[in-house]
Each structure stands twice: as C-alpha cells, then as structure tokens.
PDB file of N, CA and C in Angstrom:
ATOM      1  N   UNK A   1      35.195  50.596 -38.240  1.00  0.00           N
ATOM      2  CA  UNK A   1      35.695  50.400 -36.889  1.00  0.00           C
ATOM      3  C   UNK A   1      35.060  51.427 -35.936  1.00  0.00           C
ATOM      4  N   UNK A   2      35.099  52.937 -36.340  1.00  0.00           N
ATOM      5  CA  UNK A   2      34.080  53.778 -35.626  1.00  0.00           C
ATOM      6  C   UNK A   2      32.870  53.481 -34.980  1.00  0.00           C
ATOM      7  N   UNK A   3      32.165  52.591 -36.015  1.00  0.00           N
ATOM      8  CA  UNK A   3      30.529  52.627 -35.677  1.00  0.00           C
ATOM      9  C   UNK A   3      30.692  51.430 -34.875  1.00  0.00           C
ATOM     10  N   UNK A   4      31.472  50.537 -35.143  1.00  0.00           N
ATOM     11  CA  UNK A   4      31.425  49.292 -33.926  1.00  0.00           C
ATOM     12  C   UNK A   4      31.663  49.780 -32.488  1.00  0.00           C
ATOM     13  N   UNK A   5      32.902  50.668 -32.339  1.00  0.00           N
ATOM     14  CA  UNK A   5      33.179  51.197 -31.073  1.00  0.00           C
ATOM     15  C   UNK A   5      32.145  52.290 -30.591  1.00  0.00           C
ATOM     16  N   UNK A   6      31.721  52.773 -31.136  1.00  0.00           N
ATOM     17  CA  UNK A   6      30.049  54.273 -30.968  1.00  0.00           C
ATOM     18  C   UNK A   6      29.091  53.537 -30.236  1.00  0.00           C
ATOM     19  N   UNK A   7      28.980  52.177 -30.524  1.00  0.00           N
ATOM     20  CA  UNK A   7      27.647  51.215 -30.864  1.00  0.00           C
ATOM     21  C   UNK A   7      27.825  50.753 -28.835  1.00  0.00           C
ATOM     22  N   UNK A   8      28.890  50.134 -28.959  1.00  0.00           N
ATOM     23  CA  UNK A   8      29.681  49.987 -27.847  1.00  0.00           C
ATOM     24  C   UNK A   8      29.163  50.942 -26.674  1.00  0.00           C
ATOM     25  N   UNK A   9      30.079  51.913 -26.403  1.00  0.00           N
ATOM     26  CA  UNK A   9      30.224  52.878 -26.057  1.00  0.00           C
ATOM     27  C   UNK A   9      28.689  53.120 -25.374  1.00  0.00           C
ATOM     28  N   UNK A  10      27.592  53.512 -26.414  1.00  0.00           N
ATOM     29  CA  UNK A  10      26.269  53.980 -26.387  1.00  0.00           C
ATOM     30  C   UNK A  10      25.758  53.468 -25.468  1.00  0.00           C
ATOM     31  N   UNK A  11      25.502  51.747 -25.660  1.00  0.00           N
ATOM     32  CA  UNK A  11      25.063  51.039 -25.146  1.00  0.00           C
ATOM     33  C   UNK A  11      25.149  51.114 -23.716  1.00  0.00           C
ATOM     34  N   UNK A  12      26.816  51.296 -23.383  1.00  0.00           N
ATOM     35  CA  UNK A  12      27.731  51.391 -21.854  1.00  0.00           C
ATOM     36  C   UNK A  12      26.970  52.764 -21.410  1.00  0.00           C
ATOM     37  N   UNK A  13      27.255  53.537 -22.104  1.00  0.00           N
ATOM     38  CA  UNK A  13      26.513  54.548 -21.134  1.00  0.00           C
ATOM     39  C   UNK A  13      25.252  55.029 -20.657  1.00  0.00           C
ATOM     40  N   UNK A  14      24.164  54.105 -21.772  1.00  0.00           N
ATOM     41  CA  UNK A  14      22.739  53.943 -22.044  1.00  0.00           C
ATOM     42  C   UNK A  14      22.535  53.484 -20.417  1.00  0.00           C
ATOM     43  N   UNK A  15      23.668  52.169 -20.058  1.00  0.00           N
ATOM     44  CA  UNK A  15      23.181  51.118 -18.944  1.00  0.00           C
ATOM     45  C   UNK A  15      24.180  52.195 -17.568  1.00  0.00           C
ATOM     46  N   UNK A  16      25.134  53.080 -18.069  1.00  0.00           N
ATOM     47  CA  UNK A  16      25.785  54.345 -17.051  1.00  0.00           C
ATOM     48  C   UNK A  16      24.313  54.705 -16.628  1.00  0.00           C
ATOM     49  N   UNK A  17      23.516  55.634 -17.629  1.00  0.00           N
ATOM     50  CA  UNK A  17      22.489  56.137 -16.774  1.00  0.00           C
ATOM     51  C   UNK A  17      21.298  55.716 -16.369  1.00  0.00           C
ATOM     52  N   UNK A  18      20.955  54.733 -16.872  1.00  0.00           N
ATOM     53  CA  UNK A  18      19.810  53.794 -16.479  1.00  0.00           C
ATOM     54  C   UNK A  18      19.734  53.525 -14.748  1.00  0.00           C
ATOM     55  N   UNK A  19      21.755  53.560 -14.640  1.00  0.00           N
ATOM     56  CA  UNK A  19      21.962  52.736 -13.062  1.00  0.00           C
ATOM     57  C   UNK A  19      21.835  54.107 -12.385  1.00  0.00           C
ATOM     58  N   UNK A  20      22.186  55.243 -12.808  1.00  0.00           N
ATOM     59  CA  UNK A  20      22.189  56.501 -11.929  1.00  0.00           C
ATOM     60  C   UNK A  20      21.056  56.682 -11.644  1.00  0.00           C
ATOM     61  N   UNK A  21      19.639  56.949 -12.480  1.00  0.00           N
ATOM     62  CA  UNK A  21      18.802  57.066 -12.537  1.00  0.00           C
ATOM     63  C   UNK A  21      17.417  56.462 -11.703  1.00  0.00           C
ATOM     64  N   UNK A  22      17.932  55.046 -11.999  1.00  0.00           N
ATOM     65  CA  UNK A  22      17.000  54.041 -10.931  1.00  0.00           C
ATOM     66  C   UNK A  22      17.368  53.490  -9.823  1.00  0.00           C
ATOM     67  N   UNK A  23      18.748  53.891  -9.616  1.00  0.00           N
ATOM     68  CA  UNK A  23      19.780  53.537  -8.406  1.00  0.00           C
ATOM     69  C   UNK A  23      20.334  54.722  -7.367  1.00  0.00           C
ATOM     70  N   UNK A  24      21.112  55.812  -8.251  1.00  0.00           N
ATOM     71  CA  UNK A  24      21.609  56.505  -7.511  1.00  0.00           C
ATOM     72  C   UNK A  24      21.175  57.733  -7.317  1.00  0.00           C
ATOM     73  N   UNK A  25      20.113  58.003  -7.863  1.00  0.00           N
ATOM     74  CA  UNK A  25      19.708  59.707  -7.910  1.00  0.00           C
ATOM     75  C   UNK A  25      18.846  59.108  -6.781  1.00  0.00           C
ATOM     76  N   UNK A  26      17.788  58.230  -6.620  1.00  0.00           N
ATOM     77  CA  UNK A  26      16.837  57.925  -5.275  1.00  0.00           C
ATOM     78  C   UNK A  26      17.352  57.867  -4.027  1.00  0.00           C
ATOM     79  N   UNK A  27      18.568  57.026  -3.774  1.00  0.00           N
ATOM     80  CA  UNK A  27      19.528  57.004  -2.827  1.00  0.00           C
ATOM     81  C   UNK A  27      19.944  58.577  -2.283  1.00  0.00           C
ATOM     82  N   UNK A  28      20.192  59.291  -3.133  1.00  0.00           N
ATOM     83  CA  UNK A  28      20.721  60.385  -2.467  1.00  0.00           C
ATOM     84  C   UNK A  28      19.645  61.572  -2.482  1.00  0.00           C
ATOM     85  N   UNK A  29      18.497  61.310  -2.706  1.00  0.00           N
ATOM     86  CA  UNK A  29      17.752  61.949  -2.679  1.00  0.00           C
ATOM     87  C   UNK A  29      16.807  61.754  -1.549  1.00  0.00           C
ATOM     88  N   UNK A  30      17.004  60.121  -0.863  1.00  0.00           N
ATOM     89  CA  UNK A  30      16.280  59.693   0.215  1.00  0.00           C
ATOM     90  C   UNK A  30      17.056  60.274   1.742  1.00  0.00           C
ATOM     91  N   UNK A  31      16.328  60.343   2.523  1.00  0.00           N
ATOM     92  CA  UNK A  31      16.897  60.636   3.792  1.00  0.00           C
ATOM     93  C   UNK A  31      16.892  59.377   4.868  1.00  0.00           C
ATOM     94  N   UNK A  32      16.056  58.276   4.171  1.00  0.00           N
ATOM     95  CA  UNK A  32      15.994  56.448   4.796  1.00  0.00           C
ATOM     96  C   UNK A  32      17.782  56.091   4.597  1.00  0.00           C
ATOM     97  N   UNK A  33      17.808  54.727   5.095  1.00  0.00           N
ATOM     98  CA  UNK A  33      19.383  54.406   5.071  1.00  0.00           C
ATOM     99  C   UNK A  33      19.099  53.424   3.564  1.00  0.00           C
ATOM    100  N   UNK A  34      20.126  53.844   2.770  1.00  0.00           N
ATOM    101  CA  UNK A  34      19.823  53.097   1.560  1.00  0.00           C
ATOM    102  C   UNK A  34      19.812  51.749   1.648  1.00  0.00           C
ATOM    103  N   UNK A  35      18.981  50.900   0.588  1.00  0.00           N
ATOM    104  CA  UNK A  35      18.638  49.607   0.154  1.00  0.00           C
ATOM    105  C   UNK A  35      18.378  49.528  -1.016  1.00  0.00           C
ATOM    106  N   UNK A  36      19.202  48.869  -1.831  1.00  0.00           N
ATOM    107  CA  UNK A  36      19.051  47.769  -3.187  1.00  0.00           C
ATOM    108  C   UNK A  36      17.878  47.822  -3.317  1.00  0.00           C
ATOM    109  N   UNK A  37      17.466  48.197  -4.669  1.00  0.00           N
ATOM    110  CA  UNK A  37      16.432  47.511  -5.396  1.00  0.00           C
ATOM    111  C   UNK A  37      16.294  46.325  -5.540  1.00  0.00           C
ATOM    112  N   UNK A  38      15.321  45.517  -5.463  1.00  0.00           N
ATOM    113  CA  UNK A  38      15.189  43.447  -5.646  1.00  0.00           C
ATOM    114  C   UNK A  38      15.787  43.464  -6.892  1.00  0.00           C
ATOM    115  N   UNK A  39      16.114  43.998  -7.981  1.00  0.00           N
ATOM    116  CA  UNK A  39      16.669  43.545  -9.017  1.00  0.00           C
ATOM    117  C   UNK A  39      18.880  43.105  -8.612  1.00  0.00           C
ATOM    118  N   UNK A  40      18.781  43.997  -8.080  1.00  0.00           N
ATOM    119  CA  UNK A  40      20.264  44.173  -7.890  1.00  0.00           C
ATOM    120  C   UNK A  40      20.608  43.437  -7.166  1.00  0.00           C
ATOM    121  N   UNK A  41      19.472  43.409  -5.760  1.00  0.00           N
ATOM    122  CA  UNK A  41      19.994  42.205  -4.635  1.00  0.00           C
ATOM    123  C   UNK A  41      19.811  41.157  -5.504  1.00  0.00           C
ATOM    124  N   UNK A  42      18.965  40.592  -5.981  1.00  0.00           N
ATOM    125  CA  UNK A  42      19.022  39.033  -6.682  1.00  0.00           C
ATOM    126  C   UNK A  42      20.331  38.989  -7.936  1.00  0.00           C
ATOM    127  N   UNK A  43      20.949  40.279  -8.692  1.00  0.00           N
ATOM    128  CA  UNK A  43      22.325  40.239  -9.462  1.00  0.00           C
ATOM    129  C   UNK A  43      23.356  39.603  -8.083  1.00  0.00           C
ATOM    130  N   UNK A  44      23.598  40.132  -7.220  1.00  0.00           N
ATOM    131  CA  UNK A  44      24.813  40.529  -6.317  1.00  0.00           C
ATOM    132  C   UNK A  44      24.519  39.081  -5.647  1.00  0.00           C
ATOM    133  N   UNK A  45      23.483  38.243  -5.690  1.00  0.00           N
ATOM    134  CA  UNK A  45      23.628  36.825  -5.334  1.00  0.00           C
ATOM    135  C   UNK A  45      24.079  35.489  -6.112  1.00  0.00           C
ATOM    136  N   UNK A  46      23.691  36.048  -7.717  1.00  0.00           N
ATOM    137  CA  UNK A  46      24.183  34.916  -8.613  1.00  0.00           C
ATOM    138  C   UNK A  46      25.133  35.240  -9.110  1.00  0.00           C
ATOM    139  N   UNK A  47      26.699  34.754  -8.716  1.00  0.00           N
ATOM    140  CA  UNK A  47      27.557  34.776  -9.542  1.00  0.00           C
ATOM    141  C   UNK A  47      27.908  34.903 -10.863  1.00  0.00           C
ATOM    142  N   UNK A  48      26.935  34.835 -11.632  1.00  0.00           N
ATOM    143  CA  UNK A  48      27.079  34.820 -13.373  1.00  0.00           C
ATOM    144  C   UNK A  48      26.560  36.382 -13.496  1.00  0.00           C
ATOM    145  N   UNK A  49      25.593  36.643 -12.902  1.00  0.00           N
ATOM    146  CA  UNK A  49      25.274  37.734 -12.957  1.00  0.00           C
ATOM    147  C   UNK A  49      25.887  38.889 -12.277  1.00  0.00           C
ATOM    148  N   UNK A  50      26.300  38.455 -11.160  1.00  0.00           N
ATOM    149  CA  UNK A  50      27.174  39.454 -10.496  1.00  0.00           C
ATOM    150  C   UNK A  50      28.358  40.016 -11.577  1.00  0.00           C
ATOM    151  N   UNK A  51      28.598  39.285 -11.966  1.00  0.00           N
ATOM    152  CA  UNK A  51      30.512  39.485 -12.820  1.00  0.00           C
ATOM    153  C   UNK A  51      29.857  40.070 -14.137  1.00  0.00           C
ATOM    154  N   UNK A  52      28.470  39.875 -14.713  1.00  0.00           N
ATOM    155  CA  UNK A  52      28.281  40.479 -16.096  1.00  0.00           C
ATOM    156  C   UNK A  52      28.611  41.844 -15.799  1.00  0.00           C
ATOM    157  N   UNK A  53      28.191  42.933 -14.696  1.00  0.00           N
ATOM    158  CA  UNK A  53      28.598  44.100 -15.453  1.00  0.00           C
ATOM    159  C   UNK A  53      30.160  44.402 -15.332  1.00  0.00           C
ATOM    160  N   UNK A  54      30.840  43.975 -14.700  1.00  0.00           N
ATOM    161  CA  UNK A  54      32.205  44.470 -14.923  1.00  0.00           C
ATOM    162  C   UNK A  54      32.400  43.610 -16.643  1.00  0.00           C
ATOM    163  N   UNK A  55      32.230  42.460 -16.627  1.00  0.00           N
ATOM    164  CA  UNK A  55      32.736  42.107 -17.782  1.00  0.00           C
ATOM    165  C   UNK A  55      32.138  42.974 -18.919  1.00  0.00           C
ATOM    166  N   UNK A  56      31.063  43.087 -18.722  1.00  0.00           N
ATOM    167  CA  UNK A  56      31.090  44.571 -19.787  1.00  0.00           C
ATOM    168  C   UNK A  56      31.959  45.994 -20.050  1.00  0.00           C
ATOM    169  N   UNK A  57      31.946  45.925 -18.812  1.00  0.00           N
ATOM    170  CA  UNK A  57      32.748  47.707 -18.832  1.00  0.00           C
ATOM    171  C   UNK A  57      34.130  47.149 -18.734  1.00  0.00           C
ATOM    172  N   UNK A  58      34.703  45.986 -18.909  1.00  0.00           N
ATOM    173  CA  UNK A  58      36.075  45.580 -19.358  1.00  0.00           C
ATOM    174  C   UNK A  58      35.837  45.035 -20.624  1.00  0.00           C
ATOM    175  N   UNK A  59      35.441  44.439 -21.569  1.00  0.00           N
ATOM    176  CA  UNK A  59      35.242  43.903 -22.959  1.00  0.00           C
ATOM    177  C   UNK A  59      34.835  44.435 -23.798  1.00  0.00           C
ATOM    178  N   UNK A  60      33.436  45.471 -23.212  1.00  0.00           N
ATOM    179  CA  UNK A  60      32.696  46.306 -24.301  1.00  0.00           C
ATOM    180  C   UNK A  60      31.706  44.995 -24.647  1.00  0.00           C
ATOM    181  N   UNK A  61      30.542  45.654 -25.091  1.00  0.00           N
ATOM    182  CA  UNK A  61      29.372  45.074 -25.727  1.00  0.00           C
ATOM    183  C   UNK A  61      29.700  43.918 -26.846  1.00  0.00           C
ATOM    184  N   UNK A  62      30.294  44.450 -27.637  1.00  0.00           N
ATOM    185  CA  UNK A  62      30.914  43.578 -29.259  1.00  0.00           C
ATOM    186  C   UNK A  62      32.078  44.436 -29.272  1.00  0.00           C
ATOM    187  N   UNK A  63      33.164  43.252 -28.893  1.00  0.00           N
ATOM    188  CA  UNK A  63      34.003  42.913 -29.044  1.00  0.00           C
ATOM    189  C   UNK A  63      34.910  43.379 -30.649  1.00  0.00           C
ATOM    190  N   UNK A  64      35.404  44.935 -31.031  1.00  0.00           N
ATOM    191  CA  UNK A  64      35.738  45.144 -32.093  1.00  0.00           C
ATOM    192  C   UNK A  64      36.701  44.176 -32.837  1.00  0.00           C
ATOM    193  N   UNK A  65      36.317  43.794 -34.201  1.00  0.00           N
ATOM    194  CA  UNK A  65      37.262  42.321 -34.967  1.00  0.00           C
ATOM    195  C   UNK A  65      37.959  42.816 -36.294  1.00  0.00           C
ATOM    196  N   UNK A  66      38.935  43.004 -35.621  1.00  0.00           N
ATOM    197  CA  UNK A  66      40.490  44.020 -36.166  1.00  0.00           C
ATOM    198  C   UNK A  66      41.236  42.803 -37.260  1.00  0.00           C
ATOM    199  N   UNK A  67      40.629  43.303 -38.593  1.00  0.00           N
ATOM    200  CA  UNK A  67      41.142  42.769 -39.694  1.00  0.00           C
ATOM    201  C   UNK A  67      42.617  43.379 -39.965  1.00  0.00           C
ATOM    202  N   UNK A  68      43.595  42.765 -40.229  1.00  0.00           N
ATOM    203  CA  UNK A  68      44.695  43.067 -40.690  1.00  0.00           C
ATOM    204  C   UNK A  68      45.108  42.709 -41.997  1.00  0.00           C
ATOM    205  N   UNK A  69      45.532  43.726 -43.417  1.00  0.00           N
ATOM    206  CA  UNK A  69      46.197  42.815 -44.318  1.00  0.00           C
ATOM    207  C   UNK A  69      47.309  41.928 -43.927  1.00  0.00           C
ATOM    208  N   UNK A  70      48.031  42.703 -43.340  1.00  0.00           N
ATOM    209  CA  UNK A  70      49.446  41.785 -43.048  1.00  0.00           C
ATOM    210  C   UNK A  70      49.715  40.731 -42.340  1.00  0.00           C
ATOM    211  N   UNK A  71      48.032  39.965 -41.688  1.00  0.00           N
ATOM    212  CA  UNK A  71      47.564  39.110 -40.825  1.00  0.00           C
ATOM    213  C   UNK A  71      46.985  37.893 -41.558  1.00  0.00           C
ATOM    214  N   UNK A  72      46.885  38.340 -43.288  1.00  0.00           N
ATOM    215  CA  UNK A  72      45.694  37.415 -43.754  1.00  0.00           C
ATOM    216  C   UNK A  72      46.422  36.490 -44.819  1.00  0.00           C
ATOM    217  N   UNK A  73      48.232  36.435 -44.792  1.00  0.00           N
ATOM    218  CA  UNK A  73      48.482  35.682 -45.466  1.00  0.00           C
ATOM    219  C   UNK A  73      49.678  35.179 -44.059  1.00  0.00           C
ATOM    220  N   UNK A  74      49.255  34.891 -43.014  1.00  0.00           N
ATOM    221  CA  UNK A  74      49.963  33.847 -42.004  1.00  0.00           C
ATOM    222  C   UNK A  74      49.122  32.737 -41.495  1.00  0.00           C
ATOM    223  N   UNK A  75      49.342  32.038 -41.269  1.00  0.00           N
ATOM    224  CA  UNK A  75      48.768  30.296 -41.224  1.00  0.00           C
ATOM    225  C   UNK A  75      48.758  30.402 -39.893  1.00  0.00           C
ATOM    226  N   UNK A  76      47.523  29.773 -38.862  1.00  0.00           N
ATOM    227  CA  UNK A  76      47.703  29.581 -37.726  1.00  0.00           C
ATOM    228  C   UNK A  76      47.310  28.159 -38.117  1.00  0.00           C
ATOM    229  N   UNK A  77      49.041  27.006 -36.940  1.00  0.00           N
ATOM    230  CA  UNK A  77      48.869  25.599 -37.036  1.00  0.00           C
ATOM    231  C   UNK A  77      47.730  25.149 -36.493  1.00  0.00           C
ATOM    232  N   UNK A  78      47.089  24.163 -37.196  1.00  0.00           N
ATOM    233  CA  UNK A  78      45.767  23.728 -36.781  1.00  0.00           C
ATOM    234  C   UNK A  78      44.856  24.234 -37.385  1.00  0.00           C
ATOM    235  N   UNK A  79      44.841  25.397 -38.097  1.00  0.00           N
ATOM    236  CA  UNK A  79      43.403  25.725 -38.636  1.00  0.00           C
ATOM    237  C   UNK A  79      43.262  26.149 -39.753  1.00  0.00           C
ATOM    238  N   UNK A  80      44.247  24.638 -40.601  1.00  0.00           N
ATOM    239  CA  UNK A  80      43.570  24.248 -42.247  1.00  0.00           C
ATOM    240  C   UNK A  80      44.806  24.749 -42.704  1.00  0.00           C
TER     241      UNK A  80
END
C-alpha cells in the first residue's frame, strides 16, 4: 500500500514542480504583465483537459485498491 501511495504522490509533485518551474518562477521573475504559455491556454479551452488537473490532485494518479479480508467473503447482488 506504501509504494502505491509514494508512486502517487511522486508523480503529483514531479507535475507540482514542472508547473512552478515552466510557469511560475518566469512570471515572477518577468517585469511584462503575465501570459500563459500556448500549452495552458489551449488546456484552459478544452474542457476535458481543463478538469484533468484537479481530477488528479483529487483522485491521485492510481487510485489505491484496498483489499479487505473481511470484504472477501460478502456477495455483491449482481456480480455472480
């Protein structure tokens, strides 16, 4: 369960500094009035793409899949 949530985690903050880096350290380092990179303006126009990064930083990358013993002898109706 550790290494699933690490894996997670990594990833989230891999794409934390990627955005500081190519986004926000230039911005505040410029004395121009800031502007979007073309990557971001074309995210912030397509809806599917717009909502991926929150749905990341609410779901996590992979989704940890929490085995229970006390889960594996109850029947859910419908599935067998």
């Amino acid at each position: 369960m550790q290494r699933e949530r690490e894996f997670s985690v990594r990833v989230i903050q891999g794409l934390q500094s990627l955005l500081h880096q190519q986004v926000v350290r230039p911005v505040l380092a410029s004395t121009r009035p800031p502007e979007l990179p073309l990557a971001l303006r074309v995210l912030v126009r397509i809806p599917v793409l717009r909502d991926l990064p929150a749905r990341l930083m609410a779901l996590g990358v992979r989704r940890p899949q929490v085995r229970s013993p006390a889960m594996a002898s109850v029947r859910v109706p419908g599935k067998g």
